[in-house]
C-alpha atoms as a PDB file:
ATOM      1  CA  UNK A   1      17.866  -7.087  18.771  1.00  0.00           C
ATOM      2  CA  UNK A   2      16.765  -3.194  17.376  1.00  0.00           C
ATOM      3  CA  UNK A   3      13.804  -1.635  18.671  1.00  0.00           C
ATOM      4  CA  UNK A   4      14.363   0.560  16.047  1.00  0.00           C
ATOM      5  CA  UNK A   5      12.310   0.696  12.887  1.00  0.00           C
ATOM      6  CA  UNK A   6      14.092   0.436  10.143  1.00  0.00           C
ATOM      7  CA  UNK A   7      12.169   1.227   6.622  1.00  0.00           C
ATOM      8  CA  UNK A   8      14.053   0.833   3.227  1.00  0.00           C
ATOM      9  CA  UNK A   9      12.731   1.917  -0.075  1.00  0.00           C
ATOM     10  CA  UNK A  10      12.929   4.584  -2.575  1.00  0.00           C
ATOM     11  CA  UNK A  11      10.946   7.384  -2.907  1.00  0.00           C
ATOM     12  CA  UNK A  12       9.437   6.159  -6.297  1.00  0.00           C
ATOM     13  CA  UNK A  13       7.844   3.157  -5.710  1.00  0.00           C
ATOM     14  CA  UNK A  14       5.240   1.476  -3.414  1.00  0.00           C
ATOM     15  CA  UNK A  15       7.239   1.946  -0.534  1.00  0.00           C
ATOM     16  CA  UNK A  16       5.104   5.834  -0.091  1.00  0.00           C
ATOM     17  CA  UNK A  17       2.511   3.460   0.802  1.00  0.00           C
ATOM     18  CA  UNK A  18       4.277   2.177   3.275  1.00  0.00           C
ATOM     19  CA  UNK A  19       5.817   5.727   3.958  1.00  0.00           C
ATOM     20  CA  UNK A  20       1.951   6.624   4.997  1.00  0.00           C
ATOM     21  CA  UNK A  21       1.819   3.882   7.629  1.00  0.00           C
ATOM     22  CA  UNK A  22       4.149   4.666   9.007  1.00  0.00           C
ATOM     23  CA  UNK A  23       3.558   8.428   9.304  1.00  0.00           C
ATOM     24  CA  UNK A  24       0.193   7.174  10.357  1.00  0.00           C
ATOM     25  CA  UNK A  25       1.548   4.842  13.333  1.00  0.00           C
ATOM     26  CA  UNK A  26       3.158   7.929  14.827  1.00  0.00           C
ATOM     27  CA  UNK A  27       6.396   5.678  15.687  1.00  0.00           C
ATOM     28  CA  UNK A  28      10.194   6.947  15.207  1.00  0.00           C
ATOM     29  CA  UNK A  29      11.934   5.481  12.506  1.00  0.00           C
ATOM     30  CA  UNK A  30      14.863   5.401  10.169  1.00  0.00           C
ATOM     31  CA  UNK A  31      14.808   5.182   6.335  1.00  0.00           C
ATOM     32  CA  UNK A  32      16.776   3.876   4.481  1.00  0.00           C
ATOM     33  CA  UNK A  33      16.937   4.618   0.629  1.00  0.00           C
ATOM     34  CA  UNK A  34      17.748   2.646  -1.704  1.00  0.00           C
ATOM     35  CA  UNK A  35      18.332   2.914  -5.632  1.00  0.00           C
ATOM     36  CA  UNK A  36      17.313   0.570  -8.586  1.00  0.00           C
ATOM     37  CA  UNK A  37      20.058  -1.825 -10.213  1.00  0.00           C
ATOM     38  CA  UNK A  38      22.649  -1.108  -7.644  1.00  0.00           C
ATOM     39  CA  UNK A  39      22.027  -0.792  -3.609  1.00  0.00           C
ATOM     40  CA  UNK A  40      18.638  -2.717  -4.079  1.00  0.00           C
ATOM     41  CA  UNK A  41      20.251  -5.175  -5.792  1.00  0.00           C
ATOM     42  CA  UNK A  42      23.748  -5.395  -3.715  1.00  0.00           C
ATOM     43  CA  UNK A  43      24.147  -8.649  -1.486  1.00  0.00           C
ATOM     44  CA  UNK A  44      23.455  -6.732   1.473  1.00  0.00           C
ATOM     45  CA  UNK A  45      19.944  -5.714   0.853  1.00  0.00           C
ATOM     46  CA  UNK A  46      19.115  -9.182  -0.769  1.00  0.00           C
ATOM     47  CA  UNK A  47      20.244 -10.798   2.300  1.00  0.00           C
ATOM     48  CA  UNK A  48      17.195  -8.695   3.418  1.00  0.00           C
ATOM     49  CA  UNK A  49      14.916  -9.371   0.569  1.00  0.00           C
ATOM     50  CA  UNK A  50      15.960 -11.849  -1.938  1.00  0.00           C
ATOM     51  CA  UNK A  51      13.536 -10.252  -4.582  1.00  0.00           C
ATOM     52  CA  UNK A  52      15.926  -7.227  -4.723  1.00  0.00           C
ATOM     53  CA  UNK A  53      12.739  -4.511  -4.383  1.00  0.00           C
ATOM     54  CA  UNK A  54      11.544  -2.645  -2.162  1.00  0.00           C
ATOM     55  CA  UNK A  55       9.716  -1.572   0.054  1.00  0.00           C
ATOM     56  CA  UNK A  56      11.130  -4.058   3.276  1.00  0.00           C
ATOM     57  CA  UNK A  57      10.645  -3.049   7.197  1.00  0.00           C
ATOM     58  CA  UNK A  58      12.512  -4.547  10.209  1.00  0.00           C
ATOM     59  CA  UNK A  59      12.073  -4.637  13.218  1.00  0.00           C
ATOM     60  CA  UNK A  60      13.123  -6.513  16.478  1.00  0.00           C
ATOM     61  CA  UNK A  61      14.745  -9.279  14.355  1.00  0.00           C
ATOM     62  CA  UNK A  62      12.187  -9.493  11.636  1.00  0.00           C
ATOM     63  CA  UNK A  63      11.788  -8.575   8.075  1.00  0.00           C
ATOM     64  CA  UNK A  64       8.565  -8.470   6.628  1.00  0.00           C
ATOM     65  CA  UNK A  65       7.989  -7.433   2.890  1.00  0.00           C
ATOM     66  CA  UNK A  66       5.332  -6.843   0.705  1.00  0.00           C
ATOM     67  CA  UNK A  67       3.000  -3.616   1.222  1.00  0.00           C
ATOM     68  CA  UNK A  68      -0.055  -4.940   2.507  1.00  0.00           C
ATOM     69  CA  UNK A  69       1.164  -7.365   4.871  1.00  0.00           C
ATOM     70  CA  UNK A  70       4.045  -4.362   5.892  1.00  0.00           C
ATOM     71  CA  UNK A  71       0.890  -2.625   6.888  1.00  0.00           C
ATOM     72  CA  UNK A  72      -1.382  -5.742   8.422  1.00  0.00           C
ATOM     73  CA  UNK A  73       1.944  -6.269  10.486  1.00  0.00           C
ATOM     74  CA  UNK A  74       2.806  -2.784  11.740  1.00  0.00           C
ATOM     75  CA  UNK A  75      -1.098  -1.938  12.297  1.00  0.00           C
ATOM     76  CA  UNK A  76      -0.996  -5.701  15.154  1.00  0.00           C
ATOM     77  CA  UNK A  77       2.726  -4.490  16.126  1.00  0.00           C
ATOM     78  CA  UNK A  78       1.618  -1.416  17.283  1.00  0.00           C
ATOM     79  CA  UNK A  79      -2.372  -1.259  18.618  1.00  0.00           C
ATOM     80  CA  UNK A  80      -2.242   1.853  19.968  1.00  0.00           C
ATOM     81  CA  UNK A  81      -2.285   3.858  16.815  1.00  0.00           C
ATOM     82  CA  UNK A  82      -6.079   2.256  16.610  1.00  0.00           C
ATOM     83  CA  UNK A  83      -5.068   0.645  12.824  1.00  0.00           C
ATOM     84  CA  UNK A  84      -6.202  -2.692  13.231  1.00  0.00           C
ATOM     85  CA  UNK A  85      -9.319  -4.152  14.620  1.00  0.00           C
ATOM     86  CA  UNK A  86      -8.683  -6.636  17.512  1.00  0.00           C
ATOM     87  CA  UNK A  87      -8.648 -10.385  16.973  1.00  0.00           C
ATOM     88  CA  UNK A  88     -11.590 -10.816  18.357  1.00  0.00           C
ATOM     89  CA  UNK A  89     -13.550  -7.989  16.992  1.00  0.00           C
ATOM     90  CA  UNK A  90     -16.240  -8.789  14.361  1.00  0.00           C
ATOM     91  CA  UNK A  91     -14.719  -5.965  11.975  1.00  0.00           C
ATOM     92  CA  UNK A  92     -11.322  -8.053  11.839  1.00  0.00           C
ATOM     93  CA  UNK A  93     -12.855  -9.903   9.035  1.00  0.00           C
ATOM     94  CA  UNK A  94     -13.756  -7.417   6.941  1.00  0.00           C
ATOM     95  CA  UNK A  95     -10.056  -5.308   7.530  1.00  0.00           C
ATOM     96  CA  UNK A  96      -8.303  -8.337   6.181  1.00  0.00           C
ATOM     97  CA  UNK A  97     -11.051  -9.334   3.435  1.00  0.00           C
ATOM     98  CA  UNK A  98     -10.588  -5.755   2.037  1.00  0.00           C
ATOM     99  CA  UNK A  99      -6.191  -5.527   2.776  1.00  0.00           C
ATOM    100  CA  UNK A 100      -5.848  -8.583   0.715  1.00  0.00           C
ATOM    101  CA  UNK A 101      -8.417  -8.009  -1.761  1.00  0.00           C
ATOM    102  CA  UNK A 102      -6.659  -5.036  -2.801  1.00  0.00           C
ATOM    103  CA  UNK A 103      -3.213  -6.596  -3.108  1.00  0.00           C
ATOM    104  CA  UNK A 104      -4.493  -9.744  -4.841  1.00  0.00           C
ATOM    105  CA  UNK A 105      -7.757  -9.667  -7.015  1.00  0.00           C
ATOM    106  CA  UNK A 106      -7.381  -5.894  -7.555  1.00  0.00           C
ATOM    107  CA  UNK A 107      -3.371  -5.301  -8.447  1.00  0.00           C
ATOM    108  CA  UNK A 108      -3.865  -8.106 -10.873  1.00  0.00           C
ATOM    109  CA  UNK A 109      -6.793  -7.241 -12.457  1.00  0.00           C
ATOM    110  CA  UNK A 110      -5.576  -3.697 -13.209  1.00  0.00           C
ATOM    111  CA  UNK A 111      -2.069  -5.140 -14.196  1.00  0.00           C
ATOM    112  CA  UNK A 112      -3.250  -7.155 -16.704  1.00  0.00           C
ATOM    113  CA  UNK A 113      -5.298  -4.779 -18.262  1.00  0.00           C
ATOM    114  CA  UNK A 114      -2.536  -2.190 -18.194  1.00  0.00           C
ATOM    115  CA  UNK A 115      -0.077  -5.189 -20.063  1.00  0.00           C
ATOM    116  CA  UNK A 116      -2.958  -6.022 -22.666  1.00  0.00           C
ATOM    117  CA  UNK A 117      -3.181  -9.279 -20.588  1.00  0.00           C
ATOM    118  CA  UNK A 118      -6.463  -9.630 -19.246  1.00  0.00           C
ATOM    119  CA  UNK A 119      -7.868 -13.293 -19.648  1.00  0.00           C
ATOM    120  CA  UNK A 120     -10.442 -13.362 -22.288  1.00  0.00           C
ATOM    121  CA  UNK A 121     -14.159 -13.947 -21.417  1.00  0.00           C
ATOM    122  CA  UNK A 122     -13.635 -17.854 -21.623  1.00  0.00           C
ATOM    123  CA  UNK A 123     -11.122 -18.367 -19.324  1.00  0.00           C
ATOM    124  CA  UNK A 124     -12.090 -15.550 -16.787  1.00  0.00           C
ATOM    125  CA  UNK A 125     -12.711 -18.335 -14.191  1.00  0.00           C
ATOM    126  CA  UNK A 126      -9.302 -19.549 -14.146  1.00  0.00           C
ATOM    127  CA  UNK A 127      -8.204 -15.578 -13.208  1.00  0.00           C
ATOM    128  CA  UNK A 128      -7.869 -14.768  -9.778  1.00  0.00           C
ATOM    129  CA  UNK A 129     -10.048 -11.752 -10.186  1.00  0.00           C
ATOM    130  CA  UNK A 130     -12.312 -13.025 -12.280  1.00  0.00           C
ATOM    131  CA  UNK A 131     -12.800  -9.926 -15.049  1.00  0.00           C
ATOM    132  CA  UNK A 132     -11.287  -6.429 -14.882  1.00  0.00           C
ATOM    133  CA  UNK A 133     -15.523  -5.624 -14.488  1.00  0.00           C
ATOM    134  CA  UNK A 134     -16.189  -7.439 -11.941  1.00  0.00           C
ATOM    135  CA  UNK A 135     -13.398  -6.398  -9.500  1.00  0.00           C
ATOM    136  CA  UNK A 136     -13.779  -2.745  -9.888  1.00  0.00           C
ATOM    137  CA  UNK A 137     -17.327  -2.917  -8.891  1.00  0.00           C
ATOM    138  CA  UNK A 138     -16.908  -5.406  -5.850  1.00  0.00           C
ATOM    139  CA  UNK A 139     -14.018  -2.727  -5.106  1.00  0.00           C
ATOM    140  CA  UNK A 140     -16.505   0.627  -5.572  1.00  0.00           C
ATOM    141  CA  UNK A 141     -18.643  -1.499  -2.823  1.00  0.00           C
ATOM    142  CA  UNK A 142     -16.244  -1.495  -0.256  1.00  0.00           C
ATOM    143  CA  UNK A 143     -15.685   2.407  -0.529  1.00  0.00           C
ATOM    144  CA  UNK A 144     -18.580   3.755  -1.362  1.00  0.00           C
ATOM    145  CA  UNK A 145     -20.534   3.172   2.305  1.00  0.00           C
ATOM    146  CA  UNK A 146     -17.596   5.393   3.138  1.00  0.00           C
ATOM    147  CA  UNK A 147     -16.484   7.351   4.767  1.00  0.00           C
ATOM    148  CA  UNK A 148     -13.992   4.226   5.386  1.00  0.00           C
ATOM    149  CA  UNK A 149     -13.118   0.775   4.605  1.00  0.00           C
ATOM    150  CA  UNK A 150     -14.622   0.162   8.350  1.00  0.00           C
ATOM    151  CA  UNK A 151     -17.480   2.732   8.064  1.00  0.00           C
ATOM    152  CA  UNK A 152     -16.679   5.472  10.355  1.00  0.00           C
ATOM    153  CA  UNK A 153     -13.340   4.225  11.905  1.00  0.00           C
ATOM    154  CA  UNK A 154     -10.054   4.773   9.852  1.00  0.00           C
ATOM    155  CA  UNK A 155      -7.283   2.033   9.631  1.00  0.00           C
ATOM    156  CA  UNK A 156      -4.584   0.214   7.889  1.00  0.00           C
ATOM    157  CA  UNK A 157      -6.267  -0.901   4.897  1.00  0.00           C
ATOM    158  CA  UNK A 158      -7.345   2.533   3.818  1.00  0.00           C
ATOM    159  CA  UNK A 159      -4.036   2.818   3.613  1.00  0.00           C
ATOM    160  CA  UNK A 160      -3.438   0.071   0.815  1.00  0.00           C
ATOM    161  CA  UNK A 161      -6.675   0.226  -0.493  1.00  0.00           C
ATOM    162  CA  UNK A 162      -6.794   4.057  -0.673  1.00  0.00           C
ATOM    163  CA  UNK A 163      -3.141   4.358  -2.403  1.00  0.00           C
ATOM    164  CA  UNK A 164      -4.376   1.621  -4.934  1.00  0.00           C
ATOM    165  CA  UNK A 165      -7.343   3.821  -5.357  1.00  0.00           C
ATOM    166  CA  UNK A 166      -5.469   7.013  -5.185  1.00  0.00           C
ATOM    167  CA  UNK A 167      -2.414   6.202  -7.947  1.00  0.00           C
ATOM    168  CA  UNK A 168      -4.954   4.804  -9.723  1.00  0.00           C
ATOM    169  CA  UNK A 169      -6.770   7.778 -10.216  1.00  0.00           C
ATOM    170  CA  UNK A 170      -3.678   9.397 -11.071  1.00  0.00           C
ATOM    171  CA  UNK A 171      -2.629   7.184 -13.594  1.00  0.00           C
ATOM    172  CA  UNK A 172      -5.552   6.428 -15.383  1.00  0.00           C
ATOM    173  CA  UNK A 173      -5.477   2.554 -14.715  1.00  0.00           C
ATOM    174  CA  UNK A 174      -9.015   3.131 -12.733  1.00  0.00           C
ATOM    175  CA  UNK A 175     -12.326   4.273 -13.961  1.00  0.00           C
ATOM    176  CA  UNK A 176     -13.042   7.756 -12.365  1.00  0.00           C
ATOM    177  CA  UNK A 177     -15.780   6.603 -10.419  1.00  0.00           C
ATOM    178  CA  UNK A 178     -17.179   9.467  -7.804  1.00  0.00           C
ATOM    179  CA  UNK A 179     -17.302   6.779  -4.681  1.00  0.00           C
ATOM    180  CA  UNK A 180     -13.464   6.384  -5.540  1.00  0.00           C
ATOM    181  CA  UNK A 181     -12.948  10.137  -6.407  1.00  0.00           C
ATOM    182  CA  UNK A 182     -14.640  11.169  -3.098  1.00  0.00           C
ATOM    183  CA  UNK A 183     -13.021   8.074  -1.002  1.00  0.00           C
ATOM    184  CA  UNK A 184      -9.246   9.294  -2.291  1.00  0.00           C
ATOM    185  CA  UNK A 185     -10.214  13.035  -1.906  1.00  0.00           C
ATOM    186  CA  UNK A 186     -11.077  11.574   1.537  1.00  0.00           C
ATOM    187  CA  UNK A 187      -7.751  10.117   2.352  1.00  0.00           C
ATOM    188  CA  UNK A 188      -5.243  12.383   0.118  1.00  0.00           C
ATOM    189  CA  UNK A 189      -5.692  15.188   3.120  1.00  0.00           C
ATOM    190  CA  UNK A 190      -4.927  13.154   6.071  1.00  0.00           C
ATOM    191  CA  UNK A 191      -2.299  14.946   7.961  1.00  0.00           C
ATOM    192  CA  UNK A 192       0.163  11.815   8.062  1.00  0.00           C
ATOM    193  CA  UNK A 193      -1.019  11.230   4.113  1.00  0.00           C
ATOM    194  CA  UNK A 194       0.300  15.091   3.555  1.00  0.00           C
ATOM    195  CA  UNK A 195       3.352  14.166   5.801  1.00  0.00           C
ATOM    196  CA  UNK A 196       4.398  10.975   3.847  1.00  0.00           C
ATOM    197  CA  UNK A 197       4.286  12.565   0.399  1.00  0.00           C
ATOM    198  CA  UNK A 198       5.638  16.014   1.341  1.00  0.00           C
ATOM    199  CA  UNK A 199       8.384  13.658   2.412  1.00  0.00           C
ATOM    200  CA  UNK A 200       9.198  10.942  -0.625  1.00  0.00           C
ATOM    201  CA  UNK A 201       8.772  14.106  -2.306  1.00  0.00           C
ATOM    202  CA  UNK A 202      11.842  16.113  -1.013  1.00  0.00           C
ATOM    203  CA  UNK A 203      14.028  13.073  -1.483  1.00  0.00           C
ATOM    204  CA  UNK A 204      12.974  12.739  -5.203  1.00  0.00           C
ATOM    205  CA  UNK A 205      13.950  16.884  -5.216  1.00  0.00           C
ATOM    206  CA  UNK A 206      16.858  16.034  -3.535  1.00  0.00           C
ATOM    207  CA  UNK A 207      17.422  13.389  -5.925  1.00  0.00           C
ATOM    208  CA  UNK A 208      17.115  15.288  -8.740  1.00  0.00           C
ATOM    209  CA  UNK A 209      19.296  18.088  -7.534  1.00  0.00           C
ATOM    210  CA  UNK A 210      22.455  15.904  -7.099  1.00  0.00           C
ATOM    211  CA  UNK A 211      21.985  14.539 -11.007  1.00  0.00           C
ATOM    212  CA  UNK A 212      21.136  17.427 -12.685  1.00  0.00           C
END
């Protein structure tokens, strides 16, 4: 069994959320890139994730997908980095509320309305999110008492929540709200958040260089 972390993705996708934690965790690891349509969809990495995608980590004999519990995961395998609230703290409700929000209510909610696909007025209740309104304003409340998901402590699911908020931004797909301007302002200059990009960010250069 590896102690070794081992972190596969490519360098676009959501695995530079995942990139983050793990700068943030201050833990060695390895990385493993992989590219669309061929290695991410060769029978070895599908023995690791049947969906084919990335971003995956292992570790110690276990795979875990899927960004926010990648981060939920690595924040309890690893307490010292101060990530995750204990079980038995009071603020380990809110951590999770907030994690999962963001990779259920919220990714679907801003999916759909990037597709054309949001469910019209009359069958809003049978959406998980309810209306594209409604879940950007529960989401501006749990950034704008700021300066973090947790008030003044820093963990794991400003990691999701601030790269939803961040590429959202970025790409348009969220209102440019100030609490979510200041909140990814916030986050975007976080040493291991400077680390993380300035790395996916050499590999697409490098990338690019071998193609062109």
């Amino acid at each position: 069994m590896s102690d070794e972390i081992v972190f596969y993705t490519n360098p676009m996708s959501r695995g530079r959320i995942v990139r983050w934690m793990l700068e943030e965790l201050g833990q060695p690891y390895r990385t493993e890139v992989l590219e669309y349509g061929t290695t991410m969809k060769a029978p070895a990495y599908l023995a690791i994730n049947p969906m084919g995608k990335v971003p995956a980590v292992a570790w110690r004999g276990v795979v875990v997908t899927e960004c926010a519990a990648i981060c939920a995961w690595l924040a309890d395998a690893f307490p010292k980095a101060g990530l995750a609230p204990a079980f038995d703290d009071p603020a380990r409700g809110p951590w999770l509320r907030w994690l999962f929000f963001a990779a259920g209510p919220l990714e679907a909610a801003v999916t759909a309305k990037s597709l054309g696909l949001l469910a019209p007025a009359d069958k809003a209740m049978q959406a998980g999110y309810g209306s594209f309104e409604s879940t950007i304003d529960t989401l501006e409340t749990a950034v704008a008492r700021g300066p973090y998901i947790l008030g003044d402590r820093f963990s794991a699911a400003d990691v999701y929540v601030g790269s939803q908020i961040i590429w959202g931004l970025m790409f348009r797909t969220l209102p440019e709200r100030p609490a979510f301007k200041a909140y990814a302002d916030r986050l975007s200059t976080r040493p291991a958040a400077v680390r993380a990009r300035e790395i996916d960010d050499a590999l697409i250069a490098a990338a690019a260089a071998r193609t062109g």
